[in-house]
Protein backbone atom coordinates (compact mmCIF):
# COMPACT_ATOMS: atom_id res chain seq x y z
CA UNK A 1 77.45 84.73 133.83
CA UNK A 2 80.44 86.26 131.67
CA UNK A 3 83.63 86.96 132.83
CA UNK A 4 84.59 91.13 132.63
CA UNK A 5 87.42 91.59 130.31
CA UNK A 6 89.83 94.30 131.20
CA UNK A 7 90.35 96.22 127.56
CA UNK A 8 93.25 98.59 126.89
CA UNK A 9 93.11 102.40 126.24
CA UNK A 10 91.75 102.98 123.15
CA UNK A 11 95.44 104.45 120.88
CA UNK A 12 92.66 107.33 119.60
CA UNK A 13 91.36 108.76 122.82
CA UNK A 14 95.47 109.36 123.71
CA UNK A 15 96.53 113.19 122.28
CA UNK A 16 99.30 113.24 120.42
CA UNK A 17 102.50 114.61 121.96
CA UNK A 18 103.02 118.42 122.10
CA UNK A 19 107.10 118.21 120.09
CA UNK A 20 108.58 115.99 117.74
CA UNK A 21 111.26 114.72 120.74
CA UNK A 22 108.42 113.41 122.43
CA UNK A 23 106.30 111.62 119.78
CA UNK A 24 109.17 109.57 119.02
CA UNK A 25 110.49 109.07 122.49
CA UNK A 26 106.81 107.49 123.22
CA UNK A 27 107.47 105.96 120.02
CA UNK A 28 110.69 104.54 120.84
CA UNK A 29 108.81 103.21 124.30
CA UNK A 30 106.15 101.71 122.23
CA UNK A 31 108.53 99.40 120.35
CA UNK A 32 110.92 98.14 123.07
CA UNK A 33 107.42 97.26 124.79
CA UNK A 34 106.25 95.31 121.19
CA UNK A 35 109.72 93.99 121.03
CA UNK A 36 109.50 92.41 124.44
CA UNK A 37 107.03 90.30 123.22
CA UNK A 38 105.28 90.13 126.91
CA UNK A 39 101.58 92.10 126.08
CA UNK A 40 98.19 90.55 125.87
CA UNK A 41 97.29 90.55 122.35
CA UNK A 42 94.02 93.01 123.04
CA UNK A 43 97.18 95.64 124.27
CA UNK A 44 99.32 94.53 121.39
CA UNK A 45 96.82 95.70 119.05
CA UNK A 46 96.29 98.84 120.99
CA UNK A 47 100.29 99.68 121.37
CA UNK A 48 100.84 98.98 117.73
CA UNK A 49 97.91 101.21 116.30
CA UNK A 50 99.03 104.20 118.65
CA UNK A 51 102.50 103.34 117.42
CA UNK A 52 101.24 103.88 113.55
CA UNK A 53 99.61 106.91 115.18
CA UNK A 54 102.69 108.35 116.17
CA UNK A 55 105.16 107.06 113.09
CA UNK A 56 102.19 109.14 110.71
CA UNK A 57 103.07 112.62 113.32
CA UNK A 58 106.53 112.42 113.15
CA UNK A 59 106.57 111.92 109.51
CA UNK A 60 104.14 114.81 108.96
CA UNK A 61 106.08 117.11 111.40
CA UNK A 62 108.98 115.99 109.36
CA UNK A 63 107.30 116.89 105.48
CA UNK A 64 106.23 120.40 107.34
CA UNK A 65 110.06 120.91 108.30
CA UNK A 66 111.16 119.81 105.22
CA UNK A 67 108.01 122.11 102.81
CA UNK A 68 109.60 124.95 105.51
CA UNK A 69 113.14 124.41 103.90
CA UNK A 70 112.16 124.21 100.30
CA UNK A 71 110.52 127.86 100.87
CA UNK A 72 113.58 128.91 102.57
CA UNK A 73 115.99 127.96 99.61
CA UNK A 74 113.71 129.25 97.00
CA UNK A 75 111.89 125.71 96.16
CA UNK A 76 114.86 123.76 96.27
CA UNK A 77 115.55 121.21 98.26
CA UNK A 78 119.73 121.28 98.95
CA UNK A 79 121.40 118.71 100.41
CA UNK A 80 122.48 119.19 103.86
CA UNK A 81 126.18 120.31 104.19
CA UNK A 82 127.40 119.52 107.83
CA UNK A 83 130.28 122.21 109.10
């Protein structure tokens, strides 16, 4: 008889978060939970590929933003000038 093995979530049945803020505080979650170094390596595996998952939103949110400001100043990216 074999023993039932509870599995984690699978990372791409989980939506992705509806604003940048929350992708990457889920994100941020994600790693101090890696960093504590206290998950079963079947929910290691799962936390890190829904953290890879989130890094590849944020950084496409971020390209949109950034495509967004290029139109804005006429296809040229400017640096940013804080007042």
């Amino acid at each position: 008889m074999t023993k039932a093995r509870a599995t984690a979530p699978d990372a791409r049945e989980a939506p992705m978060p509806a604003t940048y803020e929350l992708a990457l505080a889920e994100l941020e979650q994600l790693v101090s939970r890696l960093d504590a170094g206290q998950l079963p390596l079947d929910q290691l595996l799962a936390q890190y590929q829904r953290g890879t998952q989130l890094l590849g939103y944020c950084r496409g949110l971020l390209q949109n933003v950034e495509a967004q400001i290029k139109v804005l100043d006429n296809g040229e990216l400017k640096p940013w000038e804080a007042n």
